[in-house]
PDB file of N, CA and C in Angstrom:
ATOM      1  N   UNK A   1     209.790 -84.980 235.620  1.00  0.00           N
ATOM      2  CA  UNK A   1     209.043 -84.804 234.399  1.00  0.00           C
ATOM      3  C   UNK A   1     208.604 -86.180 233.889  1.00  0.00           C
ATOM      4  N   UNK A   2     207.710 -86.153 233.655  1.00  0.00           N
ATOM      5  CA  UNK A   2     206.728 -87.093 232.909  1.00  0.00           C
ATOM      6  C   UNK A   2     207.358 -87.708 231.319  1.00  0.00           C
ATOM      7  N   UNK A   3     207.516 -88.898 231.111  1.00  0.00           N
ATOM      8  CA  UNK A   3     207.731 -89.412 229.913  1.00  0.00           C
ATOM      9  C   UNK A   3     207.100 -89.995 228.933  1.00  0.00           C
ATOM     10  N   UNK A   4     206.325 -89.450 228.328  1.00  0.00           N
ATOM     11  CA  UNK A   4     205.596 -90.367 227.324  1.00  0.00           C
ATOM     12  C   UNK A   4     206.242 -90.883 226.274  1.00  0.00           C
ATOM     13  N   UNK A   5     207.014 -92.098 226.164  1.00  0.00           N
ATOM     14  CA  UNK A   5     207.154 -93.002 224.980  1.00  0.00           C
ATOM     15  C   UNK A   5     206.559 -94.083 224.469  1.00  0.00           C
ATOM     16  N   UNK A   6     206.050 -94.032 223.135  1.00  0.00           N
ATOM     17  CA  UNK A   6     204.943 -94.363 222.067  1.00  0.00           C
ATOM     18  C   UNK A   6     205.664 -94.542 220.942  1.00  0.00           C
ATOM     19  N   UNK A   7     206.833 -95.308 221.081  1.00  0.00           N
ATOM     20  CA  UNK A   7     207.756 -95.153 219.420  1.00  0.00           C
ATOM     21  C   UNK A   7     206.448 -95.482 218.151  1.00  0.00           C
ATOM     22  N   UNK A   8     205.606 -96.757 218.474  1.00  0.00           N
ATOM     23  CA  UNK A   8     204.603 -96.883 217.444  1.00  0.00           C
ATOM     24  C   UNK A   8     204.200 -95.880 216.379  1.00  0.00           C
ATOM     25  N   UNK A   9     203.430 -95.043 217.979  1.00  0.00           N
ATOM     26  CA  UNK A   9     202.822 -93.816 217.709  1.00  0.00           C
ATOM     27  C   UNK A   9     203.505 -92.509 217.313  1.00  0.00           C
ATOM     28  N   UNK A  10     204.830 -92.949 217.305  1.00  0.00           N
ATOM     29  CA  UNK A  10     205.875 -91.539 216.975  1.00  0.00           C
ATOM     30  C   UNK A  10     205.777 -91.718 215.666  1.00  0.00           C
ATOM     31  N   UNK A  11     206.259 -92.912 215.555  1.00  0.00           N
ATOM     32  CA  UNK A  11     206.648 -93.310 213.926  1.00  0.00           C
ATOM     33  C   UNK A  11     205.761 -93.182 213.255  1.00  0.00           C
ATOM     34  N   UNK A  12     204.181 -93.081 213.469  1.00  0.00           N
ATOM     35  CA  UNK A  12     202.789 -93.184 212.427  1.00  0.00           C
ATOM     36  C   UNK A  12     202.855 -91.786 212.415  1.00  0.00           C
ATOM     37  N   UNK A  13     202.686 -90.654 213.822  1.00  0.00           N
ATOM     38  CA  UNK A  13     202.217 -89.378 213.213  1.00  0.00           C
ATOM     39  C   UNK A  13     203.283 -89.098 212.659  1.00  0.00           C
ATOM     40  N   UNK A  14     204.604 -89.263 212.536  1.00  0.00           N
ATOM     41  CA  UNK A  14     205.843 -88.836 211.497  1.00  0.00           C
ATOM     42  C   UNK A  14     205.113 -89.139 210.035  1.00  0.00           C
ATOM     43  N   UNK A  15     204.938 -90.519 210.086  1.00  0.00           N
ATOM     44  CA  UNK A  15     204.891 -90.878 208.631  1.00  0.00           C
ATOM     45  C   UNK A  15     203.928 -90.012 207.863  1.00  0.00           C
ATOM     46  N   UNK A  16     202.393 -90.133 208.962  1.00  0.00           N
ATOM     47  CA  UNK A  16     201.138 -89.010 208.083  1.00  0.00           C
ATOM     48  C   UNK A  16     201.530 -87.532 208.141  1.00  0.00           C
ATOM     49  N   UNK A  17     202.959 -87.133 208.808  1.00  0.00           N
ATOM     50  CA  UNK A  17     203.245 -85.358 209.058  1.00  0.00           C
ATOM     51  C   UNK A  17     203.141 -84.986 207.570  1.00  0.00           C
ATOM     52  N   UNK A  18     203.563 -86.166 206.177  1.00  0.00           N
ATOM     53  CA  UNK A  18     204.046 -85.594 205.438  1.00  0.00           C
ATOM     54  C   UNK A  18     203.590 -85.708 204.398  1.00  0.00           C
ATOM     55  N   UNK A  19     203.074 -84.511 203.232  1.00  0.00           N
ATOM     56  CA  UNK A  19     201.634 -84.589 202.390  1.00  0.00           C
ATOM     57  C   UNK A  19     201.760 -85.686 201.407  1.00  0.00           C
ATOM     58  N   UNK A  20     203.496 -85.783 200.741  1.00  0.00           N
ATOM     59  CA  UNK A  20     203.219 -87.027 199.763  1.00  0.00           C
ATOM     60  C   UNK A  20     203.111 -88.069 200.424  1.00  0.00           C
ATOM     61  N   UNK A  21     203.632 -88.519 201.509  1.00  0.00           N
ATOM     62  CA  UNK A  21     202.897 -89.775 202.274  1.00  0.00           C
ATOM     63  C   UNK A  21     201.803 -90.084 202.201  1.00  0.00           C
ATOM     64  N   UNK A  22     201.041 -89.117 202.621  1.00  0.00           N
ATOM     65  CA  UNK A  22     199.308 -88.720 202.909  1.00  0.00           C
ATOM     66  C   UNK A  22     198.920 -89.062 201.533  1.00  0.00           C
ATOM     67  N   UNK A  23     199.231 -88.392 200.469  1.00  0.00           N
ATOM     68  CA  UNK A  23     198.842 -88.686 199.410  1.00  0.00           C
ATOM     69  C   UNK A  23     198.978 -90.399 198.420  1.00  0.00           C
ATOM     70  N   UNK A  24     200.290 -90.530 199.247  1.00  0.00           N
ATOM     71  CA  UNK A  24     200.658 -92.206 198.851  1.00  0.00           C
ATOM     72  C   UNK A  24     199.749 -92.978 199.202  1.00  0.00           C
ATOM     73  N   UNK A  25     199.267 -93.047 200.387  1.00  0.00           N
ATOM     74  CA  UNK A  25     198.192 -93.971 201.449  1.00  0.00           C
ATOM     75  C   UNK A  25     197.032 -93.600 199.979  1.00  0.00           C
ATOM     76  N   UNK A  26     196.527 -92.518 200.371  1.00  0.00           N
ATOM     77  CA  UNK A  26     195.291 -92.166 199.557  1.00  0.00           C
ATOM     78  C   UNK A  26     194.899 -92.849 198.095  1.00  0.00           C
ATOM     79  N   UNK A  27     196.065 -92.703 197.689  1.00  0.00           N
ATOM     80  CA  UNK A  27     195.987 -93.710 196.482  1.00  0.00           C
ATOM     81  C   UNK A  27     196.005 -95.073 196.607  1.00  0.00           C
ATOM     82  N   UNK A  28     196.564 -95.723 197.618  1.00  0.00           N
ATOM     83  CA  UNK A  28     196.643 -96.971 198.003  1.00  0.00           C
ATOM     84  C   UNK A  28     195.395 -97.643 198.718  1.00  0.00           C
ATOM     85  N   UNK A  29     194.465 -96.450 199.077  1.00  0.00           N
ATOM     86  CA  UNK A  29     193.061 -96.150 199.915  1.00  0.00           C
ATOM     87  C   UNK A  29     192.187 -97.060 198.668  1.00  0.00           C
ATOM     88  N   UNK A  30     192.491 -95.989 197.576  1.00  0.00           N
ATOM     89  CA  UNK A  30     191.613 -95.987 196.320  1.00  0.00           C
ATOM     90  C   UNK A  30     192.009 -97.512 195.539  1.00  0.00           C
ATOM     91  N   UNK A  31     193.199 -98.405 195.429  1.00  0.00           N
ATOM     92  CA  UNK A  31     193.445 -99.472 194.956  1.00  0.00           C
ATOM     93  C   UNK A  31     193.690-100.230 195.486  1.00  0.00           C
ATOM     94  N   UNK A  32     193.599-101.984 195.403  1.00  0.00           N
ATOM     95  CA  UNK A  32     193.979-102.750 196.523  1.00  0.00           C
ATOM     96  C   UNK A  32     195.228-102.504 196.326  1.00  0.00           C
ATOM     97  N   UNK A  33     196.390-103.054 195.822  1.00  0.00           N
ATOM     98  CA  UNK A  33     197.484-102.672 195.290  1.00  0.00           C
ATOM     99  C   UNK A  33     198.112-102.033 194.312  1.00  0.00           C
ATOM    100  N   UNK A  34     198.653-101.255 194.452  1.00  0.00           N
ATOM    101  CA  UNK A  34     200.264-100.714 193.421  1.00  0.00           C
ATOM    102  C   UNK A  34     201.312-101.069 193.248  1.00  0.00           C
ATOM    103  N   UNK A  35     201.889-100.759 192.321  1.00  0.00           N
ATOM    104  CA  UNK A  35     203.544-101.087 192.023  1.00  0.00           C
ATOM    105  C   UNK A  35     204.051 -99.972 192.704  1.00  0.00           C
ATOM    106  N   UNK A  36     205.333 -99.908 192.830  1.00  0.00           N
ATOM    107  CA  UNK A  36     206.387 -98.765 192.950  1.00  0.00           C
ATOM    108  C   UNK A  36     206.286 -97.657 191.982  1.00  0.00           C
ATOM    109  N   UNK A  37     206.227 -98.197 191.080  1.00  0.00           N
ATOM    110  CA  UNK A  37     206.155 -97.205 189.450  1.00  0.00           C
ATOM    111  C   UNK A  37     205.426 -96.696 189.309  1.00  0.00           C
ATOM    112  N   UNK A  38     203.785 -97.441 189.459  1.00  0.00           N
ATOM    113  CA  UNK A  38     202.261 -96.849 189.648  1.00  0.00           C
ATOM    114  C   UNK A  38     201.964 -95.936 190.702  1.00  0.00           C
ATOM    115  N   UNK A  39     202.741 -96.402 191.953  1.00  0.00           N
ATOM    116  CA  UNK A  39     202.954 -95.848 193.079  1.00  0.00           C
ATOM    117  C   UNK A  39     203.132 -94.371 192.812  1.00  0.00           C
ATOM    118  N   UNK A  40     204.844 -93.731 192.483  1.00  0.00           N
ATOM    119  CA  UNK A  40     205.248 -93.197 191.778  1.00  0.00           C
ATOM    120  C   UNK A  40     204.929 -91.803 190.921  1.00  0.00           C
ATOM    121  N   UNK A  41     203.819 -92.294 189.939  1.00  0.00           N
ATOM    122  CA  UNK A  41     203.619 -91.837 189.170  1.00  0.00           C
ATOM    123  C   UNK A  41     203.305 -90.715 188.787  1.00  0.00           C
ATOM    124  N   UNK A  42     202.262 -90.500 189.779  1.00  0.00           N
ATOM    125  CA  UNK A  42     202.232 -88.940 189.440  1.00  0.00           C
ATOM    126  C   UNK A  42     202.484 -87.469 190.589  1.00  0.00           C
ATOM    127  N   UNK A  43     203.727 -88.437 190.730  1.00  0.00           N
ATOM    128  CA  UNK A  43     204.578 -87.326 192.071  1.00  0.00           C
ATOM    129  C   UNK A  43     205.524 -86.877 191.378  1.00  0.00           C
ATOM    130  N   UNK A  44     206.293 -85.765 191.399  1.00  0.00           N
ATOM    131  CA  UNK A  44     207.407 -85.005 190.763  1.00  0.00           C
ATOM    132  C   UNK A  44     208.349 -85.296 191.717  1.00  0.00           C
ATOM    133  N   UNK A  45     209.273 -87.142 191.807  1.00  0.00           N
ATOM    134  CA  UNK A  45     210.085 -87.051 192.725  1.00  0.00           C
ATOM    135  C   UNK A  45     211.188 -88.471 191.785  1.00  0.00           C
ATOM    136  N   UNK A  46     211.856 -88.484 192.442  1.00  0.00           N
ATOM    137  CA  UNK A  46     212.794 -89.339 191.928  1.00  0.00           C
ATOM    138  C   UNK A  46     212.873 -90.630 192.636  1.00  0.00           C
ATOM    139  N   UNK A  47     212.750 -91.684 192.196  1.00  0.00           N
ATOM    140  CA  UNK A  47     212.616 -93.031 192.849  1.00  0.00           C
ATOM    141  C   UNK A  47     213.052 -93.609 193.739  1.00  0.00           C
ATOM    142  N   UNK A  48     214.529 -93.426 193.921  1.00  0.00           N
ATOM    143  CA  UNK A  48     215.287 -93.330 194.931  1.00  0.00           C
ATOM    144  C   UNK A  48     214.302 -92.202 196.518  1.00  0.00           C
ATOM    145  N   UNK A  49     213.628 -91.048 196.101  1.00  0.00           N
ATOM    146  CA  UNK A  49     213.002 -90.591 197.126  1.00  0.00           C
ATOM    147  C   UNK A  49     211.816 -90.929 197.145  1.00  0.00           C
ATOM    148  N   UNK A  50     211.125 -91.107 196.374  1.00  0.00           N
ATOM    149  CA  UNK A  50     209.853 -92.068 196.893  1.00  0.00           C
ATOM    150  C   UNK A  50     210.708 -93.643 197.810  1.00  0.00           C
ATOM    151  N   UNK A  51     211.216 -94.498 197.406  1.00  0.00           N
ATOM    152  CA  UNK A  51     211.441 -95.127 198.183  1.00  0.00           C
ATOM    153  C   UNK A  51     212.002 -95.192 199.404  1.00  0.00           C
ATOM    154  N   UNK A  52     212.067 -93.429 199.642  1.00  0.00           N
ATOM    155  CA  UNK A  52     212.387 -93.506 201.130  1.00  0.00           C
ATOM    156  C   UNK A  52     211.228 -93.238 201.553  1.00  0.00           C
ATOM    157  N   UNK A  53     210.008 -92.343 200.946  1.00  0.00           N
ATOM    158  CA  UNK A  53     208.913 -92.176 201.636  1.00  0.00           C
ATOM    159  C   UNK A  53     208.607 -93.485 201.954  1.00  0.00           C
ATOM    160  N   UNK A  54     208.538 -94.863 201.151  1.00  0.00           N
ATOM    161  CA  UNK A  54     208.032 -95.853 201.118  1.00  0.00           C
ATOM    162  C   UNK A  54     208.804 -96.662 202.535  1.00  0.00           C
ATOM    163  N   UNK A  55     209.720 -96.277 202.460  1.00  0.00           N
ATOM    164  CA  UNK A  55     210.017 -96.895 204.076  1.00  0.00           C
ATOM    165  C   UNK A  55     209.966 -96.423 205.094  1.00  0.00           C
ATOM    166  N   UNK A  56     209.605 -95.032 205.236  1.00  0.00           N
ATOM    167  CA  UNK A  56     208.635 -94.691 206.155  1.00  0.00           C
ATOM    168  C   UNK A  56     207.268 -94.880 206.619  1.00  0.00           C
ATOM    169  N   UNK A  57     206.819 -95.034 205.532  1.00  0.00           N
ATOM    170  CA  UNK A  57     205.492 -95.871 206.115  1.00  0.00           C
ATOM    171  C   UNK A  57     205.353 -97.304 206.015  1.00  0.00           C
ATOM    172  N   UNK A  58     206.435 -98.257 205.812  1.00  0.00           N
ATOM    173  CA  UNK A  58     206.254 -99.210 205.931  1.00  0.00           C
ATOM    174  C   UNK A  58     207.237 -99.495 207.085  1.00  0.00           C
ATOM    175  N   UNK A  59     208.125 -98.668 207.705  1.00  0.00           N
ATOM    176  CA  UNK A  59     208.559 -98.874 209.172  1.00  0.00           C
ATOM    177  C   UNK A  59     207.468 -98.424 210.241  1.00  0.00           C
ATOM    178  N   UNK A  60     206.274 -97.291 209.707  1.00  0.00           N
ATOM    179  CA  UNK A  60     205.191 -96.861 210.760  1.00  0.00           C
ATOM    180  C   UNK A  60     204.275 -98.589 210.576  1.00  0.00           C
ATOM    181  N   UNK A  61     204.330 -98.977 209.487  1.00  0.00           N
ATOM    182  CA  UNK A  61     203.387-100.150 209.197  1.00  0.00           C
ATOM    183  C   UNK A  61     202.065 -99.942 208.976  1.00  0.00           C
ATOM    184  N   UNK A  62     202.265 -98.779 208.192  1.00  0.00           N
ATOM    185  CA  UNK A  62     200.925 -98.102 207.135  1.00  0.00           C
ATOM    186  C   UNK A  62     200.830 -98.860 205.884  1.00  0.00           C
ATOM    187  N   UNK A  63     202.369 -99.251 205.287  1.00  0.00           N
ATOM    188  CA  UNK A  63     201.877-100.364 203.693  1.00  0.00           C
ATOM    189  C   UNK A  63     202.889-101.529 204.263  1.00  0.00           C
ATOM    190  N   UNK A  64     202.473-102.465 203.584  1.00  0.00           N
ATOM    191  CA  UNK A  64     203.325-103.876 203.206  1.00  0.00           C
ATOM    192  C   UNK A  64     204.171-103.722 201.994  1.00  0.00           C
ATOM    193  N   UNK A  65     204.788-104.224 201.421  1.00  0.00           N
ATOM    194  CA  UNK A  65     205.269-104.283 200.287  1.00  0.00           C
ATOM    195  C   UNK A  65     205.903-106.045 200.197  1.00  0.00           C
ATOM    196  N   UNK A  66     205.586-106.475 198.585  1.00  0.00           N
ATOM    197  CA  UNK A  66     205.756-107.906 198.344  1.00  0.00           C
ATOM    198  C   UNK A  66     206.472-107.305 197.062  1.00  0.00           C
ATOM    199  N   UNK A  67     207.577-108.419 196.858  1.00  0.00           N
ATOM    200  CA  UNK A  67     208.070-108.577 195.682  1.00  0.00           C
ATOM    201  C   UNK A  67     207.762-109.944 194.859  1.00  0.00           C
ATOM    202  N   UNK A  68     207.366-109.899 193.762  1.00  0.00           N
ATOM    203  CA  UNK A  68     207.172-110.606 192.832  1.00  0.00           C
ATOM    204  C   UNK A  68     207.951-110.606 191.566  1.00  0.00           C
ATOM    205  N   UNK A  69     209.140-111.350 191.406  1.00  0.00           N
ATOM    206  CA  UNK A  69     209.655-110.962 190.209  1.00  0.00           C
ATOM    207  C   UNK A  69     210.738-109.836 189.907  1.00  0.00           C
ATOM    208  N   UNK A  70     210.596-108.957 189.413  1.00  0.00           N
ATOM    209  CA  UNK A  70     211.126-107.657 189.656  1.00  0.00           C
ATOM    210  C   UNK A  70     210.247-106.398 190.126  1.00  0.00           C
ATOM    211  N   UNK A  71     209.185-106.817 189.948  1.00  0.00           N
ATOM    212  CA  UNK A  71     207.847-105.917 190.838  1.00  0.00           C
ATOM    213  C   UNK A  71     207.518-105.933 192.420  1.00  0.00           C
ATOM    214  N   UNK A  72     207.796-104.831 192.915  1.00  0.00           N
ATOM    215  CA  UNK A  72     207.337-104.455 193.811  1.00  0.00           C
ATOM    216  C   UNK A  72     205.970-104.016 194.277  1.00  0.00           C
ATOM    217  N   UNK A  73     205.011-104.484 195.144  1.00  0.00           N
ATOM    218  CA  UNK A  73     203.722-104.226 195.113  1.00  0.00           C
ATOM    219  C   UNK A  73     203.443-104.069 196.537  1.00  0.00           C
ATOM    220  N   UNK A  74     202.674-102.634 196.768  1.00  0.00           N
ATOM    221  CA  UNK A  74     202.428-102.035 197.846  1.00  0.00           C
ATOM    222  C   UNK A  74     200.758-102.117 198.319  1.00  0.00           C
ATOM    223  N   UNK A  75     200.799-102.053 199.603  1.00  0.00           N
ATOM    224  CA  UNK A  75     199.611-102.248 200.105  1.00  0.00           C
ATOM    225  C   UNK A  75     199.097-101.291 200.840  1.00  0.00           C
ATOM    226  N   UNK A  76     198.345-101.121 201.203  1.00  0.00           N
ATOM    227  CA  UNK A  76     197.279 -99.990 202.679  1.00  0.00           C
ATOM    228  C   UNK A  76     197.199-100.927 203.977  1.00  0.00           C
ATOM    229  N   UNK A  77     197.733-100.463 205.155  1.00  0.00           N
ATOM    230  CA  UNK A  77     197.681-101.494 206.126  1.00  0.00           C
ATOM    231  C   UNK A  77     197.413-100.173 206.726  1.00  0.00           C
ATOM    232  N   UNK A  78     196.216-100.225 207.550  1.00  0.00           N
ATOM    233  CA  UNK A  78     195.520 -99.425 208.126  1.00  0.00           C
ATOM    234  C   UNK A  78     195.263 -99.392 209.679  1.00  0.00           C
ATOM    235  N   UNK A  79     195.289-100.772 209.926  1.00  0.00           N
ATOM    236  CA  UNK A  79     195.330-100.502 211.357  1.00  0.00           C
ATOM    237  C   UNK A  79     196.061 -99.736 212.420  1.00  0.00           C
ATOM    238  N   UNK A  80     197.443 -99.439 212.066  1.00  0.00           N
ATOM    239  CA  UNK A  80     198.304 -98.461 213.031  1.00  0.00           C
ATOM    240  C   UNK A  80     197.514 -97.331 213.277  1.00  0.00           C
ATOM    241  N   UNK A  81     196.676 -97.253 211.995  1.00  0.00           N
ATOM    242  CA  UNK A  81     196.027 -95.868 212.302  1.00  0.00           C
ATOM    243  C   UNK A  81     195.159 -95.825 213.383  1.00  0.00           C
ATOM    244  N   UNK A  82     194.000 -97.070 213.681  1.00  0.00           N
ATOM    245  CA  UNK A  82     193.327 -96.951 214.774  1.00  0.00           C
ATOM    246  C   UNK A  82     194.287 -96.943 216.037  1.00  0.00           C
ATOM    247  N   UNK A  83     195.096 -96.975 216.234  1.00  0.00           N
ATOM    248  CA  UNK A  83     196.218 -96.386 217.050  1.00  0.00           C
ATOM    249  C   UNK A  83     196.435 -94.950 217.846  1.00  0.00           C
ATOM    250  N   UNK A  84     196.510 -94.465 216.316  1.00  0.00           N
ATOM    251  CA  UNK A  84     196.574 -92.791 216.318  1.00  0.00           C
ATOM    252  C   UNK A  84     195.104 -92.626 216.301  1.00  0.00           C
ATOM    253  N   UNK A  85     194.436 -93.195 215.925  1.00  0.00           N
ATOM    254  CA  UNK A  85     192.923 -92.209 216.331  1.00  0.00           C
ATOM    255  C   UNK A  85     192.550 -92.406 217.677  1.00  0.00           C
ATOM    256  N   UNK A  86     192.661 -93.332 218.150  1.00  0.00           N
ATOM    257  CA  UNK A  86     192.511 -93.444 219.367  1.00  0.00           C
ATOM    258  C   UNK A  86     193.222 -92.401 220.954  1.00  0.00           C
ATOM    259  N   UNK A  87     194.323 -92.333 220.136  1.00  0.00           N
ATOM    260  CA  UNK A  87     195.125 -91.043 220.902  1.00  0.00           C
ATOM    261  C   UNK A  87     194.483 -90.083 220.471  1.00  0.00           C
ATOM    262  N   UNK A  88     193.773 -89.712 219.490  1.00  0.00           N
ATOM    263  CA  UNK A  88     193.696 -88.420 219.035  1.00  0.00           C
ATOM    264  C   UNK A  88     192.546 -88.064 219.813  1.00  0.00           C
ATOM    265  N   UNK A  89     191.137 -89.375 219.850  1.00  0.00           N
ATOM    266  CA  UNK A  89     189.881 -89.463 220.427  1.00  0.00           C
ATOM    267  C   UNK A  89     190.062 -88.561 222.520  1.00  0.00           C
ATOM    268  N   UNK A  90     191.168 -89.033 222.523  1.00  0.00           N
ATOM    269  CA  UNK A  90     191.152 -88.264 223.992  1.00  0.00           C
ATOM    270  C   UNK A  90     191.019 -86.886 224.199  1.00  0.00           C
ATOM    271  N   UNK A  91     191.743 -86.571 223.132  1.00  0.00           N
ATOM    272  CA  UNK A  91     191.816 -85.207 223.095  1.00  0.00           C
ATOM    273  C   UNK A  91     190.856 -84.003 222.374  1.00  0.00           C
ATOM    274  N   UNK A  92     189.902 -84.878 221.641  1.00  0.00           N
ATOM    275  CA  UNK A  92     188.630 -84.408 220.820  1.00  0.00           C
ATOM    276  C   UNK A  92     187.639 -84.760 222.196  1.00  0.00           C
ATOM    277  N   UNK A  93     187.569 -85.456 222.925  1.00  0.00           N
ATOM    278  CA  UNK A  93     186.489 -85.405 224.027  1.00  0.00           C
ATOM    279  C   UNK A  93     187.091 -84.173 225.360  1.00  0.00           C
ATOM    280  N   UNK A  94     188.363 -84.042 225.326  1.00  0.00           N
ATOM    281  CA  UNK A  94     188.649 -82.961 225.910  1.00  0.00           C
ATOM    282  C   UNK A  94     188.314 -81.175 225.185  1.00  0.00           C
ATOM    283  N   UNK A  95     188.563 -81.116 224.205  1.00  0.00           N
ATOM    284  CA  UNK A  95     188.189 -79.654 223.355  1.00  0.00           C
ATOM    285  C   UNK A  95     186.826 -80.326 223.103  1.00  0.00           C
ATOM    286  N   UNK A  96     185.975 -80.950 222.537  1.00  0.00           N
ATOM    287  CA  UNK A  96     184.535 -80.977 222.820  1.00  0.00           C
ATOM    288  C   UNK A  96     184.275 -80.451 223.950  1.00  0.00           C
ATOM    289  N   UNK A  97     184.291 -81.100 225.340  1.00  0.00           N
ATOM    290  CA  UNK A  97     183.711 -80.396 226.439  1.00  0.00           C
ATOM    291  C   UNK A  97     184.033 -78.914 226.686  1.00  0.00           C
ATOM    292  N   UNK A  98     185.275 -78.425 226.249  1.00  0.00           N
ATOM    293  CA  UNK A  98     185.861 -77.429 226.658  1.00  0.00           C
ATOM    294  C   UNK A  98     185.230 -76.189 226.024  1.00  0.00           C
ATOM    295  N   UNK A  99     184.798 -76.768 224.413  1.00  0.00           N
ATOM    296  CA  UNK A  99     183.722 -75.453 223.412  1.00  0.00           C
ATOM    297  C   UNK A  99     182.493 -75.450 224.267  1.00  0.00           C
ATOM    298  N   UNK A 100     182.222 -76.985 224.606  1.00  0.00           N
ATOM    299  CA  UNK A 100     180.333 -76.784 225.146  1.00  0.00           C
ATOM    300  C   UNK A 100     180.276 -76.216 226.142  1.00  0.00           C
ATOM    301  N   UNK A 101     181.408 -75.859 227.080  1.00  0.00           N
ATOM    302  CA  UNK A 101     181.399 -75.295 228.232  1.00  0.00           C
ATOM    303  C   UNK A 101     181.147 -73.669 227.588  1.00  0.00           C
ATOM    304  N   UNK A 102     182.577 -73.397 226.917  1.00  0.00           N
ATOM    305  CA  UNK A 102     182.398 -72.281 225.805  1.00  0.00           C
ATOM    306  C   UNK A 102     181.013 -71.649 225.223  1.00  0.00           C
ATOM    307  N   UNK A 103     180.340 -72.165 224.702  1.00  0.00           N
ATOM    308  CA  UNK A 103     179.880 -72.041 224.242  1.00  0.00           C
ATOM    309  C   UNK A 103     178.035 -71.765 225.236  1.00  0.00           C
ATOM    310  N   UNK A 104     178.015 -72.498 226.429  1.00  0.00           N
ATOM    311  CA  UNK A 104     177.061 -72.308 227.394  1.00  0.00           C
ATOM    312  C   UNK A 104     177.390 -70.765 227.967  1.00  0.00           C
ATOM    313  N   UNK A 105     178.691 -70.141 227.764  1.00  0.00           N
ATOM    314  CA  UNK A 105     179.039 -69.665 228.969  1.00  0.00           C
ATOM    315  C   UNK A 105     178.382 -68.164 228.423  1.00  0.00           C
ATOM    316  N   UNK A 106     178.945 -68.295 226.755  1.00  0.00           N
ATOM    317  CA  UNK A 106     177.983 -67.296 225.534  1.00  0.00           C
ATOM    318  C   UNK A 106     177.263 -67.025 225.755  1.00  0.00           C
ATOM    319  N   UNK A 107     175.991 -68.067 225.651  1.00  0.00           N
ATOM    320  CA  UNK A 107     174.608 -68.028 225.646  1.00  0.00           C
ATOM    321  C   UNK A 107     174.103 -67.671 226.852  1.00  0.00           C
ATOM    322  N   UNK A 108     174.673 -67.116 228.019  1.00  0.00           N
ATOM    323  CA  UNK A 108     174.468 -67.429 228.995  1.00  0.00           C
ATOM    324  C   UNK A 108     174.601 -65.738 229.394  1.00  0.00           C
ATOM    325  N   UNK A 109     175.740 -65.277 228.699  1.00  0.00           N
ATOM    326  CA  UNK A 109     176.289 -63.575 228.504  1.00  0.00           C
ATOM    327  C   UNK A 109     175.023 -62.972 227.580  1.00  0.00           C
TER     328      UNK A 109
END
């Protein structure tokens, strides 16, 4: 049997599996930086669990985080993602061909 190991790539689609993640990035999309608190804010979670989301994507190496002071300030680090799109791109040129074939075979009935 065949082994594909990609810890990189394990660890990024883990991190985006999960919607407040998804939603963390998104906001981080929309600002150069956040705090933890700002971060935070308008999730119904307790700080202690946001900061585990927060080290999940900063072990995938989706944000940075700097401390300043007693502030914590988070970033969007985006490149892992061209990572995962790139895996993903193989498999969108495989189901592309596979509908157009599909889809000839229709028009064809």
């Amino acid at each position: 049997m065949v082994k594909f190991q990609e810890p990189d790539l394990d660890r990024i689609f883990a991190a985006l599996a999960d919607p407040t993640r998804r939603a963390m990035l998104s906001r981080l999309e929309e600002q150069e930086s956040l705090s933890v608190s700002e971060l935070a804010q308008p999730f119904p979670l307790s700080l202690p669990a946001v900061m585990k989301h927060l080290d999940v994507l900063s072990d995938a190496g989706l944000i940075s985080r700097a401390k300043t002071g007693r502030t914590v300030a988070c970033r969007l680090n985006a490149g892992p993602m061209e990572e995962a799109m790139n895996w993903l791109h193989r498999y969108e040129r495989f189901w592309s061909g596979s509908l157009d074939r599909l889809a000839k075979f229709v028009e064809e009935e």
